[in-house]
C-alpha atoms as a PDB file:
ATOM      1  CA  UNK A   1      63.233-101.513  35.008  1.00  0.00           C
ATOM      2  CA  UNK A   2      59.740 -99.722  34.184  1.00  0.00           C
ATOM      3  CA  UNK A   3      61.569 -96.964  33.069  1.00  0.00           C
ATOM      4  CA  UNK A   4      63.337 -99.173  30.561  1.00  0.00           C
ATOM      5  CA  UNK A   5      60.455-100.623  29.554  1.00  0.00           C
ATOM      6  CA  UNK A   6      58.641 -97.440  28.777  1.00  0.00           C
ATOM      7  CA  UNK A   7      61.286 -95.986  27.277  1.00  0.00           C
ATOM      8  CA  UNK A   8      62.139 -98.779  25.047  1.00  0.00           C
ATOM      9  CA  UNK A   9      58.536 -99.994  24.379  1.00  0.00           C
ATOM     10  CA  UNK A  10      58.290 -97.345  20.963  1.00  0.00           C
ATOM     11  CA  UNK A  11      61.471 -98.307  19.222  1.00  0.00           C
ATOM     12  CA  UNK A  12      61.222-100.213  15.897  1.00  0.00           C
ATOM     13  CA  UNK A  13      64.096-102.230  15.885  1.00  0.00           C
ATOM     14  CA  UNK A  14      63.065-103.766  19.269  1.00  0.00           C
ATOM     15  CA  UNK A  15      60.363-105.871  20.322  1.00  0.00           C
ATOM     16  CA  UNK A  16      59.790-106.314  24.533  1.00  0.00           C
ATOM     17  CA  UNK A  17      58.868-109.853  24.891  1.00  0.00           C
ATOM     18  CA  UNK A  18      59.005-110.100  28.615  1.00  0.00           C
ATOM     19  CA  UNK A  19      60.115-108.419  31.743  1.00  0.00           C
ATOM     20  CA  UNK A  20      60.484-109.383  35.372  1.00  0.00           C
ATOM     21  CA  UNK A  21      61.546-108.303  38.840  1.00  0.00           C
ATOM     22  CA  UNK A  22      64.085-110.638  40.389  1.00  0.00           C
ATOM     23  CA  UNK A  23      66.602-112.845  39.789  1.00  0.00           C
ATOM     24  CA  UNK A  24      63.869-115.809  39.600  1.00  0.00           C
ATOM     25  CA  UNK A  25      62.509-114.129  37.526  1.00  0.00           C
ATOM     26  CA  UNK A  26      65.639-113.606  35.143  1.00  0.00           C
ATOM     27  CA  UNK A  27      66.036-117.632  34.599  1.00  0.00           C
ATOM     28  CA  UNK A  28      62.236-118.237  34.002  1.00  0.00           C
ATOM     29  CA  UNK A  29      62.126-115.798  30.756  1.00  0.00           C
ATOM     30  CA  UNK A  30      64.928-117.498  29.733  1.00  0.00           C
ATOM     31  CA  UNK A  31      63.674-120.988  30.054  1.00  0.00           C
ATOM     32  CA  UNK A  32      60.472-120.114  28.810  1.00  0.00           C
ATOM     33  CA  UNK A  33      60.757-117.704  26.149  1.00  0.00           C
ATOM     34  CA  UNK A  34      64.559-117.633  25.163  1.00  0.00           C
ATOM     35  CA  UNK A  35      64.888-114.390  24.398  1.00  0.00           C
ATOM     36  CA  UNK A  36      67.964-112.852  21.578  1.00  0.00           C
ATOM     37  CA  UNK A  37      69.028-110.418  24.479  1.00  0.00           C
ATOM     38  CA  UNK A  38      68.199-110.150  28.374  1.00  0.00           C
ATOM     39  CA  UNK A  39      68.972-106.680  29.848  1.00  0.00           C
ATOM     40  CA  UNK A  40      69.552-107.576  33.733  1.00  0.00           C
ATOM     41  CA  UNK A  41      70.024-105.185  36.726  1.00  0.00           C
ATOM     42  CA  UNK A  42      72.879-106.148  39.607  1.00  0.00           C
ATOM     43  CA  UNK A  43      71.026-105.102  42.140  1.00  0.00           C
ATOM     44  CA  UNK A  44      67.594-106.628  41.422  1.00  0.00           C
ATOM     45  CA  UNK A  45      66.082-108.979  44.616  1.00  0.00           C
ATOM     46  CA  UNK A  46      68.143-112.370  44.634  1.00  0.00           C
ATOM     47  CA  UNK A  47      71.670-113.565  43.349  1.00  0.00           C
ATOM     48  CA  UNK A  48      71.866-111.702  39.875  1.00  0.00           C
ATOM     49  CA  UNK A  49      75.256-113.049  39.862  1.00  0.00           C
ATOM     50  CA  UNK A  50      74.440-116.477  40.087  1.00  0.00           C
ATOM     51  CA  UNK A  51      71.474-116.458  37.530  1.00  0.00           C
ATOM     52  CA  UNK A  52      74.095-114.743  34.983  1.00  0.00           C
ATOM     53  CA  UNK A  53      76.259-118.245  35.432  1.00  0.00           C
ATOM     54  CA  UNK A  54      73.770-120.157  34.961  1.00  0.00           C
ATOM     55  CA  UNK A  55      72.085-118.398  31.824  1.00  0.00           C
ATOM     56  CA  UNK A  56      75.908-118.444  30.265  1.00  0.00           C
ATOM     57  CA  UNK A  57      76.108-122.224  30.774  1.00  0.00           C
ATOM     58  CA  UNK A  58      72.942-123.383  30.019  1.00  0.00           C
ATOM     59  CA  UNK A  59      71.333-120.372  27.449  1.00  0.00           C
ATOM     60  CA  UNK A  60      73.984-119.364  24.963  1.00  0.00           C
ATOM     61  CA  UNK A  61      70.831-118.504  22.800  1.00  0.00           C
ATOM     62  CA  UNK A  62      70.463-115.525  25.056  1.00  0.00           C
ATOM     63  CA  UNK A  63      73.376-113.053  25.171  1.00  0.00           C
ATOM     64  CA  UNK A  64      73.303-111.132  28.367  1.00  0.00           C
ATOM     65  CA  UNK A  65      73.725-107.233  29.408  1.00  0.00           C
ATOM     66  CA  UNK A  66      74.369-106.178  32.458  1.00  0.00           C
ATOM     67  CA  UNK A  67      72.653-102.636  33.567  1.00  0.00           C
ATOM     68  CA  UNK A  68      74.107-101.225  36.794  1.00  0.00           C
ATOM     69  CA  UNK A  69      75.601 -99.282  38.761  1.00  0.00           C
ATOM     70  CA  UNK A  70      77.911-101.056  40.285  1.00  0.00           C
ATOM     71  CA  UNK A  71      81.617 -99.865  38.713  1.00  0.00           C
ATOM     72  CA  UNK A  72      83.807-102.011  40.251  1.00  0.00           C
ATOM     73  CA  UNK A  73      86.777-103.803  37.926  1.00  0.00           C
ATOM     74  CA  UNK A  74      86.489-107.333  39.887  1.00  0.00           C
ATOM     75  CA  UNK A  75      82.413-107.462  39.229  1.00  0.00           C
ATOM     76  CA  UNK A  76      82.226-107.083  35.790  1.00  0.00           C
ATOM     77  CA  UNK A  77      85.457-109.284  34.988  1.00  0.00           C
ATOM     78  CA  UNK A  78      83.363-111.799  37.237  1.00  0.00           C
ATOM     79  CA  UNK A  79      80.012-110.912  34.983  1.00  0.00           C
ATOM     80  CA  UNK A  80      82.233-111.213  31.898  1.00  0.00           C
ATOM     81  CA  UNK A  81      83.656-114.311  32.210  1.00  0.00           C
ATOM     82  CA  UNK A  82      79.989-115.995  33.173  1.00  0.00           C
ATOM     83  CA  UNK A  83      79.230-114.980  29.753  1.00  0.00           C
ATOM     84  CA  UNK A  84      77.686-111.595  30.103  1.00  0.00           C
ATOM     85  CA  UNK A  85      78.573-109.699  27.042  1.00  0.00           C
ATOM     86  CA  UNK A  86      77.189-106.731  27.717  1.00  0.00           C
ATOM     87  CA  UNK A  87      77.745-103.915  30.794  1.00  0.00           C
ATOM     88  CA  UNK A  88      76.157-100.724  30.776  1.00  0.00           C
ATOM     89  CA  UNK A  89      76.831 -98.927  33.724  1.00  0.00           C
ATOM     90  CA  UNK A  90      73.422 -96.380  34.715  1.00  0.00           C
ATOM     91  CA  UNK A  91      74.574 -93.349  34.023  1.00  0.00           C
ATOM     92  CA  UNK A  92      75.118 -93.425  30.686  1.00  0.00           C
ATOM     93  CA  UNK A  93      72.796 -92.209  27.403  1.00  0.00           C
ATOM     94  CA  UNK A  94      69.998 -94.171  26.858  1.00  0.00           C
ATOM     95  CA  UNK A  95      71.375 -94.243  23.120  1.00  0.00           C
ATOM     96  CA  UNK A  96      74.681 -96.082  25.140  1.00  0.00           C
ATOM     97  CA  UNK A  97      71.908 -98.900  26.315  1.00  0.00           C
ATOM     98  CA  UNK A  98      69.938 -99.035  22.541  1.00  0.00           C
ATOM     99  CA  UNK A  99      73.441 -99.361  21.319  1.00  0.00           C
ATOM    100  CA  UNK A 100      74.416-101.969  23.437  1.00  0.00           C
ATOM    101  CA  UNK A 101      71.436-104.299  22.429  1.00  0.00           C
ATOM    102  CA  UNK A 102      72.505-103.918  19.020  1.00  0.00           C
ATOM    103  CA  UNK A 103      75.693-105.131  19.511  1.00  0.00           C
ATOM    104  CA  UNK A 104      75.444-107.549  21.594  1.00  0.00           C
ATOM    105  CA  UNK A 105      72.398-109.140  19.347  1.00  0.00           C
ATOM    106  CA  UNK A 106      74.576-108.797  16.660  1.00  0.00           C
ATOM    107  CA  UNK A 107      76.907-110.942  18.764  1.00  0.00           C
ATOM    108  CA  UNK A 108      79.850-108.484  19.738  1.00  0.00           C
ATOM    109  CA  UNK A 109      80.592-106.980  22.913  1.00  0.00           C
ATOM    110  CA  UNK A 110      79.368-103.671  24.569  1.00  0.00           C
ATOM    111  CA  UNK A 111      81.358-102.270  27.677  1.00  0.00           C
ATOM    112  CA  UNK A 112      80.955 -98.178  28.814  1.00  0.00           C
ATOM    113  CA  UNK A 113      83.230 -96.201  26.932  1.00  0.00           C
ATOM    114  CA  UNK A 114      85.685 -95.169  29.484  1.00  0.00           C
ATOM    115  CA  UNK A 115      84.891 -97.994  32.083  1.00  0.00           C
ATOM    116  CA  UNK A 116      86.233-100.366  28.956  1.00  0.00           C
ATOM    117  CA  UNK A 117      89.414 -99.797  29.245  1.00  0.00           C
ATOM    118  CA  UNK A 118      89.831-100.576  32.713  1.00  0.00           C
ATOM    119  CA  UNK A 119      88.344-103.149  32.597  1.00  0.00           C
ATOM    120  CA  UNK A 120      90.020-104.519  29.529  1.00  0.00           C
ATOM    121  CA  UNK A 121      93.749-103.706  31.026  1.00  0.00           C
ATOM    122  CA  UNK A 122      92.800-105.242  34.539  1.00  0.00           C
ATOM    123  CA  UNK A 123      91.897-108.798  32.383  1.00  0.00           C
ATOM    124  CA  UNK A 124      95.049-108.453  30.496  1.00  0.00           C
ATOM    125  CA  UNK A 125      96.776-108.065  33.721  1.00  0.00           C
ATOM    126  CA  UNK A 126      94.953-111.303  35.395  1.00  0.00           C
ATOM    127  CA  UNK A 127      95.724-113.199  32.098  1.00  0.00           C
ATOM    128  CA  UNK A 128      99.422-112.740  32.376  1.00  0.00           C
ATOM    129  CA  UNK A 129      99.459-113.343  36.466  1.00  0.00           C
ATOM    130  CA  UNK A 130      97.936-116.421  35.135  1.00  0.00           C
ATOM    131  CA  UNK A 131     100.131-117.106  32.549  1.00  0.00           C
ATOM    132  CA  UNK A 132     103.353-116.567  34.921  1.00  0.00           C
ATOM    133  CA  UNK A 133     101.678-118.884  37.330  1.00  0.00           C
ATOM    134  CA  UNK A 134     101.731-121.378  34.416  1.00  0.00           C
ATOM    135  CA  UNK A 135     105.132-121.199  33.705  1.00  0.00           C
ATOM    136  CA  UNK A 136     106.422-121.265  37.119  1.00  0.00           C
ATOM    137  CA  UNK A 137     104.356-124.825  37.343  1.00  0.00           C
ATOM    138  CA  UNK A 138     107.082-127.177  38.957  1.00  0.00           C
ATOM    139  CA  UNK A 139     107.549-130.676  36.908  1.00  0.00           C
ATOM    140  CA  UNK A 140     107.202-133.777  39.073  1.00  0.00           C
ATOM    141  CA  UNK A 141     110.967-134.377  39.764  1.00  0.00           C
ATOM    142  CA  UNK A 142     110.979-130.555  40.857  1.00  0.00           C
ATOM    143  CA  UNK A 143     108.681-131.415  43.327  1.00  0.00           C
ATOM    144  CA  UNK A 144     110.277-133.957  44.801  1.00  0.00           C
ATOM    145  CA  UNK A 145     114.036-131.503  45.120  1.00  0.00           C
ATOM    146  CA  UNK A 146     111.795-128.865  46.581  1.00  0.00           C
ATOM    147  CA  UNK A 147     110.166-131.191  49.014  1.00  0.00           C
ATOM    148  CA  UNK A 148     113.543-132.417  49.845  1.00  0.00           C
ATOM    149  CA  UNK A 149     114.824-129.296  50.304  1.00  0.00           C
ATOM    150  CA  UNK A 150     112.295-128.226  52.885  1.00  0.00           C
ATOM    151  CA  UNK A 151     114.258-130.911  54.809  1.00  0.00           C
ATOM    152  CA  UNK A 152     117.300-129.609  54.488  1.00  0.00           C
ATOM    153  CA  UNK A 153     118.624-132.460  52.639  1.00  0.00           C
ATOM    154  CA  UNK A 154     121.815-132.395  50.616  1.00  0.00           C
ATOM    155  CA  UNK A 155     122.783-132.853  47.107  1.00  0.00           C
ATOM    156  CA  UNK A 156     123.938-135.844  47.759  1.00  0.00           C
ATOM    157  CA  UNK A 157     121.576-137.117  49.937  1.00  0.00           C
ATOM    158  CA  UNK A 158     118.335-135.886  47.202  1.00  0.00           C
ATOM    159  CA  UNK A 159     120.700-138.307  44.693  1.00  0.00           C
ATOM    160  CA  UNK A 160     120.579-141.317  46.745  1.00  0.00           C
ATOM    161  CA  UNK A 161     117.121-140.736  47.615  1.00  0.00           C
ATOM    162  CA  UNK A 162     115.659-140.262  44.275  1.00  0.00           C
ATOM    163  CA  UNK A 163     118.671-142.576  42.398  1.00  0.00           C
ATOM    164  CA  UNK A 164     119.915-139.942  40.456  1.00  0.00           C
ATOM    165  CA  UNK A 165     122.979-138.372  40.089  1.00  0.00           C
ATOM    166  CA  UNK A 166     124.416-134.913  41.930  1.00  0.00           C
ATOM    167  CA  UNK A 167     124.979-133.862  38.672  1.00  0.00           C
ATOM    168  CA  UNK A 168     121.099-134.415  38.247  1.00  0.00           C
ATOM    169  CA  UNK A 169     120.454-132.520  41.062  1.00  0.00           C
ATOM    170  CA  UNK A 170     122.315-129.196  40.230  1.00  0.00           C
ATOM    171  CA  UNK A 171     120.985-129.239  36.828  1.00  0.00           C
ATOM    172  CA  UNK A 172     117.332-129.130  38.371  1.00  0.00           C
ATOM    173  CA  UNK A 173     118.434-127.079  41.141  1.00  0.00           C
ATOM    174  CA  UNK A 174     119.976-124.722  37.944  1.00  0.00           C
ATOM    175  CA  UNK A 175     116.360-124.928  36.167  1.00  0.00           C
ATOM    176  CA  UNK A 176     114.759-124.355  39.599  1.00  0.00           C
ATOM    177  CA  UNK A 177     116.645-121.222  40.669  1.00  0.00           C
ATOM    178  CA  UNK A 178     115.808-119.406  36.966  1.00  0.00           C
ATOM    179  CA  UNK A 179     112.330-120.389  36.920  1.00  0.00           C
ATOM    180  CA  UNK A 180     111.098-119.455  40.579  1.00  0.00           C
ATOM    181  CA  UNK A 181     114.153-116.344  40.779  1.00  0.00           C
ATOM    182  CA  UNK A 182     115.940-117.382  43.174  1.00  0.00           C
ATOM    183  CA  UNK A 183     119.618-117.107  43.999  1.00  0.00           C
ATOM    184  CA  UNK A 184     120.190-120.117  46.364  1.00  0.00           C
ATOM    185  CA  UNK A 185     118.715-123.311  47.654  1.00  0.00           C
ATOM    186  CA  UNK A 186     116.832-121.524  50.524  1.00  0.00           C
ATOM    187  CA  UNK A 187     115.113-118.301  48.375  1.00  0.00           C
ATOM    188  CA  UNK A 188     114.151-121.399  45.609  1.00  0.00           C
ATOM    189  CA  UNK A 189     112.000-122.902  49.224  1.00  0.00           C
ATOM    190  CA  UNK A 190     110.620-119.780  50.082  1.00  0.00           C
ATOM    191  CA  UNK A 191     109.383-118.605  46.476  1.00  0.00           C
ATOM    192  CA  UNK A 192     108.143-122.422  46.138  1.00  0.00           C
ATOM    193  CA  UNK A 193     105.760-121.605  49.435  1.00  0.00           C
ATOM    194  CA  UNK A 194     105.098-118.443  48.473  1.00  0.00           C
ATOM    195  CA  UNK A 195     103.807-119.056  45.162  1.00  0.00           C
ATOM    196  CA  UNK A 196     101.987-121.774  45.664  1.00  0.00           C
ATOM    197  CA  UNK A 197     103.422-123.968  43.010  1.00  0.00           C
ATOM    198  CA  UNK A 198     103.548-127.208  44.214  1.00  0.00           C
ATOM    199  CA  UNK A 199     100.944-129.983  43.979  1.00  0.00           C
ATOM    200  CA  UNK A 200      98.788-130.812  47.207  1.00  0.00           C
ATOM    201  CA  UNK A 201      98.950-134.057  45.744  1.00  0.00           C
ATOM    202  CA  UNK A 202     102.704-133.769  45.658  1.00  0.00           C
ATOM    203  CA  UNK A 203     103.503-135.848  48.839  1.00  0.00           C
ATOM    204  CA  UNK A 204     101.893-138.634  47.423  1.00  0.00           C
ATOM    205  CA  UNK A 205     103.607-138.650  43.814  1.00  0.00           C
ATOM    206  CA  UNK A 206     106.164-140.660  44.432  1.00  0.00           C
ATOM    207  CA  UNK A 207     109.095-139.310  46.372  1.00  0.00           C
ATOM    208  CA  UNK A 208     111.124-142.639  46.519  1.00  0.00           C
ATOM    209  CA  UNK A 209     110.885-142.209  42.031  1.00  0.00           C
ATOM    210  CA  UNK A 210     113.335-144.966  40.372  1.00  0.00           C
ATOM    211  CA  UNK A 211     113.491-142.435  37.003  1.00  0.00           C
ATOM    212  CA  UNK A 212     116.015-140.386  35.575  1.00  0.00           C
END
């Protein structure tokens, strides 16, 4: 971070106003002087990761960039989504770092050319896994078919139980099939386990339900 320091210490358009050597270190210039940008190193002594959370809840003030060397995908979606808006991976010009300041005082985003784009398609990828997830979200009454069909209960026997209709029961088991893509009672189980999709609270929603 000397080297930074040095290097930066001469340019017009930016003015130093503090610099530290550890993570610590990291939250008290923020506290105390609240600077426009903090330029913070990965693998500086103590959780860098953990001071970037709390700087992006707490500091908004302060927009962060990240100077490392670390390239992995998962880290800087991690850093990115604690509110880092900057990541410079070492390596790069030093004109890359000046630039980044800019930008991310001016309040856009920076990200290494190159190392952007994977970055950007991986959290495009995670936001549609999410999305699917979402969709696949079973409704209350779908809960309750599922859970009796994990008991190998009939059609007619999840009607009485729930006092509902068989009719009822193969529309949802219709609905249930085309949203978890499954071609029978017992692949509609197995996706349901699979993917996670039913409440932990489930059990305790109501399975005896008097609704329609």
């Amino acid at each position: 971070m000397e080297g930074l320091v040095s290097l930066y210490s001469g340019k017009s358009d930016l003015e130093i106003v503090a610099k530290g050597e550890n993570a610590v270190d990291a939250l008290k210039i923020v506290e105390e002087i609240s600077p426009h940008v903090l330029v913070l190193d990965l693998s500086m002594p103590g959780n860098a990761m953990a001071a970037i959370e709390r700087i992006g809840q707490n500091y908004q003030a302060t927009r962060i960039i990240v100077f490392t060397a670390n390239s992995s995908i998962e880290t800087a979606i991690q850093a990115l989504n604690y509110g880092v808006t900057g990541y410079v991976l070492k390596g790069s010009s030093a004109d890359d770092l000046h630039e980044a300041i800019r930008v991310v005082h001016d309040g856009d985003t920076f990200i290494t050319a190159g190392f952007a784009t994977k970055v950007m398609m991986a959290m495009k990828t995670a936001d549609l896994r999410r999305r699917t997830q979402a969709q696949k979200r079973l409704s209350l009454r779908e809960e309750q078919i599922v859970r009796h069909l994990m008991r190998g209960s009939t059609n007619r026997e999840i009607a009485a139980c729930l006092d509902i209709t068989e009719t009822t029961v193969k529309h949802y088991m219709t609905m249930l099939m085309h949203k978890l893509d499954a071609r029978n009672r017992v692949e509609v189980v197995l996706a349901a386990q699979k993917l996670n999709v039913i409440a932990d609270g489930g059990a305790n929603r109501g399975m005896s339900g008097r609704f329609k």
